[in-house]
Protein backbone atom coordinates (compact mmCIF):
# COMPACT_ATOMS: atom_id res chain seq x y z
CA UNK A 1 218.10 136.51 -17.56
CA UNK A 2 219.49 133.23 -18.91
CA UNK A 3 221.99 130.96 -17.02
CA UNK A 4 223.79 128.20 -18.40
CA UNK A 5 225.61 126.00 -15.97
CA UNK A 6 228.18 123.12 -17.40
CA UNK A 7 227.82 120.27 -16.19
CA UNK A 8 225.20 117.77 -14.38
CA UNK A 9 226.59 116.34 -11.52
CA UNK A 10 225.31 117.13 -7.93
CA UNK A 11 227.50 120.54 -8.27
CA UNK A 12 225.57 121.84 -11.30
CA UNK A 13 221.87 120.24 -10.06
CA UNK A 14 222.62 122.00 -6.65
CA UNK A 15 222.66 125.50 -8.02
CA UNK A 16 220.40 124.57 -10.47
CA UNK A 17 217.95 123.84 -7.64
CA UNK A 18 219.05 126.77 -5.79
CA UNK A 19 218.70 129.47 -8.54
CA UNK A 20 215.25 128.33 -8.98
CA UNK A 21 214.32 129.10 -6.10
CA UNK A 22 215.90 132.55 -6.03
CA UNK A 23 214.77 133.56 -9.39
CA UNK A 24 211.71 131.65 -10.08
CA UNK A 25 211.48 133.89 -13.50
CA UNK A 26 214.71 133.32 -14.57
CA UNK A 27 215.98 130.45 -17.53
CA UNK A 28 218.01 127.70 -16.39
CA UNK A 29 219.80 125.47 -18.98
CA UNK A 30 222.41 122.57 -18.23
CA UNK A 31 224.73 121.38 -20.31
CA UNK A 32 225.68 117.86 -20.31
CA UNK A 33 227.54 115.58 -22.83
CA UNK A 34 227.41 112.85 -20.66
CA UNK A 35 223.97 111.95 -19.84
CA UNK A 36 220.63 113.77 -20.11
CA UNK A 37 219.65 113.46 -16.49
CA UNK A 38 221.45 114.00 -13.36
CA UNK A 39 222.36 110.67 -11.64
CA UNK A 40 224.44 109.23 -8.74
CA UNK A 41 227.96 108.52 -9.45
CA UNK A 42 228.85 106.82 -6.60
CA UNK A 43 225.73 104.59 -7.69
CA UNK A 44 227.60 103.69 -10.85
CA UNK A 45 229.26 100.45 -8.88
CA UNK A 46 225.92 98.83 -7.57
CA UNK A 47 224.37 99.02 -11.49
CA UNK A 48 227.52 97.11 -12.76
CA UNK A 49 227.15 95.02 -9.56
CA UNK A 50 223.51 94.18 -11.25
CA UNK A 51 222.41 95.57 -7.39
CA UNK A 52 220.73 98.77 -8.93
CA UNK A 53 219.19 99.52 -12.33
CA UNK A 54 220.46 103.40 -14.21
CA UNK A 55 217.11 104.24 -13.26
CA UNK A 56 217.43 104.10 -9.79
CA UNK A 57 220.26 105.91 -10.16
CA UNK A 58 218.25 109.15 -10.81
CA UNK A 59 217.55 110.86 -7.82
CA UNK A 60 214.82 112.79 -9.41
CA UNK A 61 211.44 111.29 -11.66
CA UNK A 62 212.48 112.76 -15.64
CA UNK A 63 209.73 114.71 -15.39
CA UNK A 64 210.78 116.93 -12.50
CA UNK A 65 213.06 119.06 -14.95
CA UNK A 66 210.13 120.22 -17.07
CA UNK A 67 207.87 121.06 -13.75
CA UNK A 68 210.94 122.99 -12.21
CA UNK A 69 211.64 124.59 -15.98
CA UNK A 70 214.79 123.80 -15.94
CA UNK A 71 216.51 123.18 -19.62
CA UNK A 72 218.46 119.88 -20.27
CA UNK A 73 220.83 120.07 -23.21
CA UNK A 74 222.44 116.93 -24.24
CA UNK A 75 225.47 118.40 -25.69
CA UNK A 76 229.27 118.34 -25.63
CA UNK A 77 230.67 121.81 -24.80
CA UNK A 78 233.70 122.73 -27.42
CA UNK A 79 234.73 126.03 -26.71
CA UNK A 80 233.65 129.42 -24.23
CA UNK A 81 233.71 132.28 -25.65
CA UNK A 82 233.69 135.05 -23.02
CA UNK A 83 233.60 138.14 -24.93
CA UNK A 84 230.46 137.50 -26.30
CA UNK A 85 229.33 135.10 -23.01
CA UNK A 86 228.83 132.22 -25.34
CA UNK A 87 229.10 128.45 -25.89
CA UNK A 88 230.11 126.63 -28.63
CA UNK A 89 228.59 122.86 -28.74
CA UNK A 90 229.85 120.05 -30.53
CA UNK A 91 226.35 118.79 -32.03
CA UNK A 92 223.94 121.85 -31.72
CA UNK A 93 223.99 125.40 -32.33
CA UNK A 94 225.98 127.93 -29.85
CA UNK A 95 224.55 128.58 -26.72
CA UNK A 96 224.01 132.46 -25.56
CA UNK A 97 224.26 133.47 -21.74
CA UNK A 98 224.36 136.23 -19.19
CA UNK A 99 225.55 133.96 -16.33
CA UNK A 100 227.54 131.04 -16.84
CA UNK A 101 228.13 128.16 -13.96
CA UNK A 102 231.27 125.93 -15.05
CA UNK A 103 230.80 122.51 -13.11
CA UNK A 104 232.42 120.19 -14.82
CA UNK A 105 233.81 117.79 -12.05
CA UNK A 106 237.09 115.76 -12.77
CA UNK A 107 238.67 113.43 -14.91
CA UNK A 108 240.85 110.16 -14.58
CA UNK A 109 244.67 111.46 -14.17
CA UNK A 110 246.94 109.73 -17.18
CA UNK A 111 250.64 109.85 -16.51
CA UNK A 112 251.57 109.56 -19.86
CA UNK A 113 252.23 106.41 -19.27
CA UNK A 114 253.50 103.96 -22.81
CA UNK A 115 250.37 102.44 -23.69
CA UNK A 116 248.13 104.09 -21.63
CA UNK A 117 245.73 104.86 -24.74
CA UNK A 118 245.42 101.16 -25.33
CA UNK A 119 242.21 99.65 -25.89
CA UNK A 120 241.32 97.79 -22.60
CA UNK A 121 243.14 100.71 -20.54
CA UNK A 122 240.56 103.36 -18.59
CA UNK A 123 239.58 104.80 -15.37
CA UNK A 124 236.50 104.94 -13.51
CA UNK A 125 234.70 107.43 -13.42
CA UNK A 126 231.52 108.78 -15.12
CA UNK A 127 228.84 106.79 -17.34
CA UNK A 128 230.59 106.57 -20.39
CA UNK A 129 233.27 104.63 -18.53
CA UNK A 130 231.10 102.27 -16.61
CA UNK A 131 229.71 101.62 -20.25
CA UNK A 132 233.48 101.11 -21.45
CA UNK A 133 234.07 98.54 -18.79
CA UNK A 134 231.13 95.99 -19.48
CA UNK A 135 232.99 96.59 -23.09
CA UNK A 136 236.05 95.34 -21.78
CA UNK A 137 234.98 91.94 -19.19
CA UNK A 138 234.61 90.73 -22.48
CA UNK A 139 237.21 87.67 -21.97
CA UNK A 140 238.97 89.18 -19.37
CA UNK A 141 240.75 87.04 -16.69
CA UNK A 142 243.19 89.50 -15.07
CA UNK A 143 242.80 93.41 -14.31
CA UNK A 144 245.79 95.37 -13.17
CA UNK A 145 244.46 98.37 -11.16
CA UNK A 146 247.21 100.89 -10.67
CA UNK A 147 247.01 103.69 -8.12
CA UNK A 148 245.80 103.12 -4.13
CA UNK A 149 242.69 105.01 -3.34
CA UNK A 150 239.01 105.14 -3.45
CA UNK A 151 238.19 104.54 -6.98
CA UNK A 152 240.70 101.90 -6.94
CA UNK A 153 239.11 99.63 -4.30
CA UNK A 154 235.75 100.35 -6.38
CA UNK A 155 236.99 98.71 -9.32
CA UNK A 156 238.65 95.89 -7.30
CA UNK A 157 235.39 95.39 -5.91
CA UNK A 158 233.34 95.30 -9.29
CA UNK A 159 235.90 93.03 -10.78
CA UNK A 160 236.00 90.68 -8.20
CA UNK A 161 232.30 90.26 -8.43
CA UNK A 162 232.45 89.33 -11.99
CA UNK A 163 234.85 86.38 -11.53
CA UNK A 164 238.37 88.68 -12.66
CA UNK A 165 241.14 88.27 -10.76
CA UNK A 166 242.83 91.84 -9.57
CA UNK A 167 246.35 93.02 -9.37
CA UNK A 168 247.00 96.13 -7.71
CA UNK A 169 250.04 98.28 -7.71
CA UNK A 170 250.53 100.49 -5.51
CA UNK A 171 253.49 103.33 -5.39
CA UNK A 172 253.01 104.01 -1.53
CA UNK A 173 254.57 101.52 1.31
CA UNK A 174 250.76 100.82 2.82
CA UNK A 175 246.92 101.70 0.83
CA UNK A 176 246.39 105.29 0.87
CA UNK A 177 248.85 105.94 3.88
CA UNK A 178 249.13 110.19 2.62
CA UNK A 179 245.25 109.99 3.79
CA UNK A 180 244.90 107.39 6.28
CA UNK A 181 246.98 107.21 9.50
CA UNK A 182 249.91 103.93 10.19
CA UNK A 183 247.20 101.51 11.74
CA UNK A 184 244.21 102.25 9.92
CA UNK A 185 245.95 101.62 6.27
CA UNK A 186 247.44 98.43 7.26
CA UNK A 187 243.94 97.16 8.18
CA UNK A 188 243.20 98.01 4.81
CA UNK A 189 245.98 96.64 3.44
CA UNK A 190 244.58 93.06 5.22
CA UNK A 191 241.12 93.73 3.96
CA UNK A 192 242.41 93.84 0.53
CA UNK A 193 244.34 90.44 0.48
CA UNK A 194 241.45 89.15 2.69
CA UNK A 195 239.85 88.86 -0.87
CA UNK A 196 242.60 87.14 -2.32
CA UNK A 197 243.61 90.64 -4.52
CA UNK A 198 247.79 90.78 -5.27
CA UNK A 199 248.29 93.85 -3.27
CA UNK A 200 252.09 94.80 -4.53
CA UNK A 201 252.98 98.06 -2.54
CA UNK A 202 256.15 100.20 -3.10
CA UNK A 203 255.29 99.39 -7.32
CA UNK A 204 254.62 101.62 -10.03
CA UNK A 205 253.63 101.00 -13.29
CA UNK A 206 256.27 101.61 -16.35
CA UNK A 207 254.25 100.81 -19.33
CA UNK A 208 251.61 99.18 -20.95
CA UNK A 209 252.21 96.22 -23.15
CA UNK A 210 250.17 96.07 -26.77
CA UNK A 211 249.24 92.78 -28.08
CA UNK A 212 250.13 93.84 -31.47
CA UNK A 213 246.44 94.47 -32.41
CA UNK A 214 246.33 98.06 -30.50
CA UNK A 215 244.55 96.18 -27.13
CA UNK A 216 246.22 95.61 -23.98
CA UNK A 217 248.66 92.62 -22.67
CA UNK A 218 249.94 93.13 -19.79
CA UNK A 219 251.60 95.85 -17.57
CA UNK A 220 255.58 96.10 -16.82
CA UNK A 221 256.26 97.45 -13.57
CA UNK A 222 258.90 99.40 -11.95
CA UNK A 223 260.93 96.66 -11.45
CA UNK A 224 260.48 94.64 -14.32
CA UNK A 225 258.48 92.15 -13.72
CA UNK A 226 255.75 91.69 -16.27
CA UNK A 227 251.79 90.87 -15.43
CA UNK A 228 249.91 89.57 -18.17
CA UNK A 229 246.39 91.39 -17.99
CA UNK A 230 243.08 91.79 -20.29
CA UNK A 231 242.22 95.17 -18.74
CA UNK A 232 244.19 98.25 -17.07
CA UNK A 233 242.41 100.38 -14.13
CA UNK A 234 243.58 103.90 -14.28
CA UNK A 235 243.08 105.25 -10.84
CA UNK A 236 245.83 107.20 -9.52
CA UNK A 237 243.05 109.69 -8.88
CA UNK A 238 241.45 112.70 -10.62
CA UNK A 239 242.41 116.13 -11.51
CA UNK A 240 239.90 119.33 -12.75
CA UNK A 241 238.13 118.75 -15.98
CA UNK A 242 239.06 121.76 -17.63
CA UNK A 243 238.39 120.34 -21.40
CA UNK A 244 236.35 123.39 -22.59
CA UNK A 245 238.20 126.02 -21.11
CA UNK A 246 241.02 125.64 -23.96
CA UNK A 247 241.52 128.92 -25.83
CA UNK A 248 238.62 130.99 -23.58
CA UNK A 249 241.23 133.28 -21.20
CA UNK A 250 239.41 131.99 -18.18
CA UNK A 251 242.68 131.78 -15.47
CA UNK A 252 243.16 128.58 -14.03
CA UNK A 253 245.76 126.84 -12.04
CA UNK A 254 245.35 123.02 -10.90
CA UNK A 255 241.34 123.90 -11.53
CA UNK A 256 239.51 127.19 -12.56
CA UNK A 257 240.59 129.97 -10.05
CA UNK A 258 238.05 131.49 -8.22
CA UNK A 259 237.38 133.65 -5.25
CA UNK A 260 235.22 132.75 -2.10
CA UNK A 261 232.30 133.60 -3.86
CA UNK A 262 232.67 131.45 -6.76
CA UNK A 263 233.70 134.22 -9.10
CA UNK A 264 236.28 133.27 -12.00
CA UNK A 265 238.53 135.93 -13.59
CA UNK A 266 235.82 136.23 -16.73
CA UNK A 267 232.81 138.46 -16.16
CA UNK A 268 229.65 136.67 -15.35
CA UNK A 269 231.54 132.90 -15.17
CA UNK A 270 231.59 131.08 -11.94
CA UNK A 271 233.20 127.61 -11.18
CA UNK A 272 232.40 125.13 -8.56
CA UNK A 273 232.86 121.65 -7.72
CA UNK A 274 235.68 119.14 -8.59
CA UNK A 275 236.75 121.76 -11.23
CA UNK A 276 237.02 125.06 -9.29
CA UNK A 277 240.15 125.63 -6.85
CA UNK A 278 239.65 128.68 -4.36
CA UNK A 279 242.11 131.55 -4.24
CA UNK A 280 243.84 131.59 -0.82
CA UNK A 281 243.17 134.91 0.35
CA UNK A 282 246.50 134.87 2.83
CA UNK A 283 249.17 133.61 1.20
CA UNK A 284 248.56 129.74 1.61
CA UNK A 285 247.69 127.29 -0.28
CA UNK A 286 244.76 127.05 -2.80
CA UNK A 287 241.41 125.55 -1.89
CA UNK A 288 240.57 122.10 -4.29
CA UNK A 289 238.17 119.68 -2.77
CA UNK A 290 236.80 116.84 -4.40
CA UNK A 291 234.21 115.18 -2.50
CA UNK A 292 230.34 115.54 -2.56
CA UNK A 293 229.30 117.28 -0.32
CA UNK A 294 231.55 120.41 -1.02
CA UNK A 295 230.69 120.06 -4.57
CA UNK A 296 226.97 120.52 -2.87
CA UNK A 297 227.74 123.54 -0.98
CA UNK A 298 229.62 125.07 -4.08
CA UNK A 299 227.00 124.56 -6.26
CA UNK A 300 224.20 126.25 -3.98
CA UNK A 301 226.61 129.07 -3.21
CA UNK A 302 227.33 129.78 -6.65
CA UNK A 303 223.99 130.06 -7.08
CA UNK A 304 223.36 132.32 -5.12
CA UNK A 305 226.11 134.47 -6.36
CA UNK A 306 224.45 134.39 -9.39
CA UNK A 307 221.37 135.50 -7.85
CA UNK A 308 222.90 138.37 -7.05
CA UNK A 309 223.87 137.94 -3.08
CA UNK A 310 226.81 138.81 -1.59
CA UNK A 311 228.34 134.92 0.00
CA UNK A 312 231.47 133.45 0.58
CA UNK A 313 232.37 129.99 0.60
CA UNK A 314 233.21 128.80 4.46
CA UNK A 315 234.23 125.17 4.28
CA UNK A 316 233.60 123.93 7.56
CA UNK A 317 234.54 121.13 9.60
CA UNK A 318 236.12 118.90 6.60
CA UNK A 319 234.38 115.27 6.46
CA UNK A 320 234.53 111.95 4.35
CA UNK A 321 233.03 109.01 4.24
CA UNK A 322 233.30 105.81 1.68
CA UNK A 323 233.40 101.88 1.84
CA UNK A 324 236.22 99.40 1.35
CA UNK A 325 234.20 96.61 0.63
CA UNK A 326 231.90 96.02 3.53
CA UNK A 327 234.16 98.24 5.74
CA UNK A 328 232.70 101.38 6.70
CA UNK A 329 235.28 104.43 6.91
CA UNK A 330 234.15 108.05 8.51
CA UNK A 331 236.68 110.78 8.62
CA UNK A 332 235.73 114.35 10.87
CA UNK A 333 238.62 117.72 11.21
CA UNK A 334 242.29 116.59 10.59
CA UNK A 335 243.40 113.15 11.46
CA UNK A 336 246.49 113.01 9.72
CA UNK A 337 248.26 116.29 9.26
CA UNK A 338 250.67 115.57 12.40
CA UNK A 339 250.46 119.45 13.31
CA UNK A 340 252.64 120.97 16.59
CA UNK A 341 251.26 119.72 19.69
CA UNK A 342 248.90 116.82 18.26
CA UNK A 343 248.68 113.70 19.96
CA UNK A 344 246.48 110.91 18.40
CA UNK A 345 244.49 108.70 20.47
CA UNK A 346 243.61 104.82 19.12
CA UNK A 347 241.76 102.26 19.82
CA UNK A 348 240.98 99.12 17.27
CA UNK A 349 239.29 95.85 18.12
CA UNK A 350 240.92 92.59 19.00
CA UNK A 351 239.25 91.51 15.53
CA UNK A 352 241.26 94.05 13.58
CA UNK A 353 238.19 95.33 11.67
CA UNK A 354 236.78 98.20 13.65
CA UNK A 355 238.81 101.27 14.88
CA UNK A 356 238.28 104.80 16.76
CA UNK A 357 241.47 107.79 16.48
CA UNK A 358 239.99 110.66 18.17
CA UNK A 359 243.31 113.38 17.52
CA UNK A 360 243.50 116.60 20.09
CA UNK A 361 245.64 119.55 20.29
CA UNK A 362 245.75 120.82 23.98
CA UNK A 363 243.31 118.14 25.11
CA UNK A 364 241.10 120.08 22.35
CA UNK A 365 239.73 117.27 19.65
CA UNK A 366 240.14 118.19 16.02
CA UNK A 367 239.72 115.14 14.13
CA UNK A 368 237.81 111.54 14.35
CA UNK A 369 238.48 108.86 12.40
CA UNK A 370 236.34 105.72 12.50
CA UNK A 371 236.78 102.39 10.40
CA UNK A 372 233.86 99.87 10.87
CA UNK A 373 232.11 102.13 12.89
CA UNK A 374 229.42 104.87 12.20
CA UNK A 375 229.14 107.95 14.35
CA UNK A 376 226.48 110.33 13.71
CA UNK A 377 227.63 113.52 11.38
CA UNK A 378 225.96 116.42 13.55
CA UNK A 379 227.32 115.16 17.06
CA UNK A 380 231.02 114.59 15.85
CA UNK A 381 230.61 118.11 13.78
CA UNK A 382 230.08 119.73 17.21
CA UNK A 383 232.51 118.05 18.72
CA UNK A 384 234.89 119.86 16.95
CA UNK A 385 233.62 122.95 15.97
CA UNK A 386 232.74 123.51 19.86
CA UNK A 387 236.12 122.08 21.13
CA UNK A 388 235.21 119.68 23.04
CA UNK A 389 237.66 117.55 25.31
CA UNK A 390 238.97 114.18 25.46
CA UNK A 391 237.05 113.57 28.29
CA UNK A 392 234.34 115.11 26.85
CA UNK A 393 234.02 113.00 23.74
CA UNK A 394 235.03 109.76 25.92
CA UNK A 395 232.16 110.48 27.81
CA UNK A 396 229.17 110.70 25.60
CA UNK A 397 230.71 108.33 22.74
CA UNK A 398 226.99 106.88 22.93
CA UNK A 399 225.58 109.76 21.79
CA UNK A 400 227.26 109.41 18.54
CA UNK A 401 226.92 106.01 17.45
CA UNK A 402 224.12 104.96 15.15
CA UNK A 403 224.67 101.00 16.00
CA UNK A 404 222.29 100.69 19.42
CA UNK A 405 224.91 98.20 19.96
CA UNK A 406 227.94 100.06 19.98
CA UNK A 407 227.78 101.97 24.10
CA UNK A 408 226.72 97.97 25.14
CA UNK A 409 229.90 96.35 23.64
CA UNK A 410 232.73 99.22 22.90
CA UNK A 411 232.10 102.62 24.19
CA UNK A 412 233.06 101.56 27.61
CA UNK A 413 235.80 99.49 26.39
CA UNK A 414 237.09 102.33 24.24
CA UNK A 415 237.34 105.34 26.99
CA UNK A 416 238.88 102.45 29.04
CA UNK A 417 241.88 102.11 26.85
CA UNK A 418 242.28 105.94 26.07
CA UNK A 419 241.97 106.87 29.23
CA UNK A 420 244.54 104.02 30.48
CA UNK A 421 247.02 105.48 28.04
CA UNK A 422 247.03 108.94 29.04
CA UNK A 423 247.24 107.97 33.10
């Protein structure tokens, strides 16, 4: 039996770890254009930092791929052909399979902004753009970064570090307000211009301005007003890479449709990952997460779809976790949904840099949202999956914290204040 899965991010590694260990017989190949070897993205920042080498990036020695006989394939992926379950490659002959995984993770959204192809314009996020951007600090002063979210702050942090000053535009009226909750975004919105970055909020780009010689200028905004710039940072977020799906049948909506079990609409093609977006089974919505540790789960399920068990995908309590700057940020259930019968409970530090929302529904808590702060993942899981109270949670906020620290200093102070506010 041969599988081919698309893609080598930690959705496509996952399964490819997985199936291994199902089907010890079987061939594995995957596909990658991008780099031979699997490799951290969110890593990508620290090499261009100079605080990691690519090496360390690589969460695996090269030669574990040979000992595990797994296949890598350096290769761009052109076309599927589904009728006779093959792959067409840009550089190398077609590849034949019986089961094919397609993980190919996202890509930088592009507006269609004027300009937007400009040399000096690009987003952030694989290799080949981290390669692009040393390309570009060649004599750059300025960076416009356009769009407020994780990636975003990334970049603004990576430029910073390399001497550019950053302008970043913003269309919402705080930083990532349709994620973060009122209090929480403004503190990021004083972290931001804490570094001396133009934060403009409630501004959207209009176009791109060319220098004449097909390289970037400056940016016009919204309202006019023009910022002259060396380099442009797409990062109004990401959307399914669904580049070699053109012409193959293969259904897809926002990403490649699937069912609970991983299954496209083509015989013997699965999806997972950034790319795949989950059938709602009721009527609701469809299912598209983007973060890593769902593309994780995917993967492994998918592989053992493949394998020939009968799974479905249950996505469990939902949870995130990244860094603005040196500010830690933790997010556990729904925090910011603003559901019937939710009441949100807050508590942030005289300092303004550390903050606690514990959200309940009937005294029942269903989200936790932590900025500066690091609770531990299996305790705040169970909190919610066990419906635990207020009280509860107030209680045994110890038990949670990794900083020894933290009970000594805030947990008292904490279930002080919440508990003040509901008396």
């Amino acid at each position: 039996m041969r599988v081919v899965i698309l893609g080598n991010g930690v959705t496509g590694i996952s399964a490819a770890l997985r199936l291994r260990q199902l089907q010890p017989d079987w061939r594995i190949q995957v596909v990658s254009g991008e780099s031979t070897h699997h490799y951290s993205r969110p890593a990508l920042m620290y090499v261009f930092m100079g605080h990691m080498r690519y090496q360390d990036t690589k969460p695996f020695p090269d030669q574990f791929w040979k000992e595990q006989r797994i296949e890598l394939v350096r290769d761009w992926v052109t076309g599927i052909d589904t009728s006779a379950r093959r792959l067409e490659c840009a550089g190398a002959e077609a590849i034949d399979y019986d089961h094919l995984l397609i993980a190919t993770g996202s890509r930088s959204n592009r507006f269609g902004w004027p300009g937007q192809d400009l040399a000096g314009v690009q987003g952030l996020y694989g290799l080949q753009d981290l390669k692009l951007l040393h390309d570009n600090m060649t004599g750059c002063a300025r960076a416009v970064i356009v769009g407020g979210g994780l990636i975003g702050i990334e970049l603004a942090e990576m430029l910073l570090s390399r001497g550019v000053a950053v302008t970043f535009l913003v269309r919402e009226s705080s930083y990532w307000n349709n994620v973060l909750p009122a209090e929480e975004s403004e503190m990021i919105n004083r972290l931001i211009r804490s570094h001396r970055i133009d934060l403009q909020l409630l501004t959207e780009l209009k176009s791109i301005g060319d220098d004449g010689g097909g390289r970037v200028t400056h940016v016009i905004t919204g309202t006019g007003e023009r910022i002259d710039c060396q380099l442009v940072g797409l990062t109004a977020g990401v959307s399914p890479n669904l580049g070699a799906l053109a012409g193959s049948g293969i259904e897809t909506g926002r990403g490649v449709l699937v069912d609970r079990s991983m299954r496209t609409s083509a015989p013997g093609v699965l999806a997972a990952g950034d790319c795949a977006e989950i059938k709602s089974e009721d009527g609701g919505r469809n299912l598209l997460q983007q973060v890593w540790y769902t593309g994780k789960m995917q993967g492994e399920l998918a592989a053992q779809t493949i394998a020939g068990r009968e799974v479905r995908y249950d996505e469990g309590t939902w949870f995130n976790s990244a860094k603005f700057f040196d500010l830690e940020y933790q997010v556990y259930g729904d925090v910011n949904r603003d559901r019937p019968g939710e009441r949100s409970h807050y508590w942030e530090h005289p300092d303004g840099d550390r903050a606690l929302r514990i959200v309940t529904i009937e005294d029942r808590v269903i989200g936790i949202n932590l900025m500066g702060i690091r609770f531990r993942h299996e305790v705040c899981e169970a909190w919610i999956r066990e419906q635990r109270t207020l009280d509860h949670v107030l209680e045994r906020l110890g038990d949670a914290a990794f900083d020894p620290e933290f009970h000594r200093f805030h947990a008292l102070e904490i279930a002080g204040a919440m508990a003040e506010r509901l008396s």
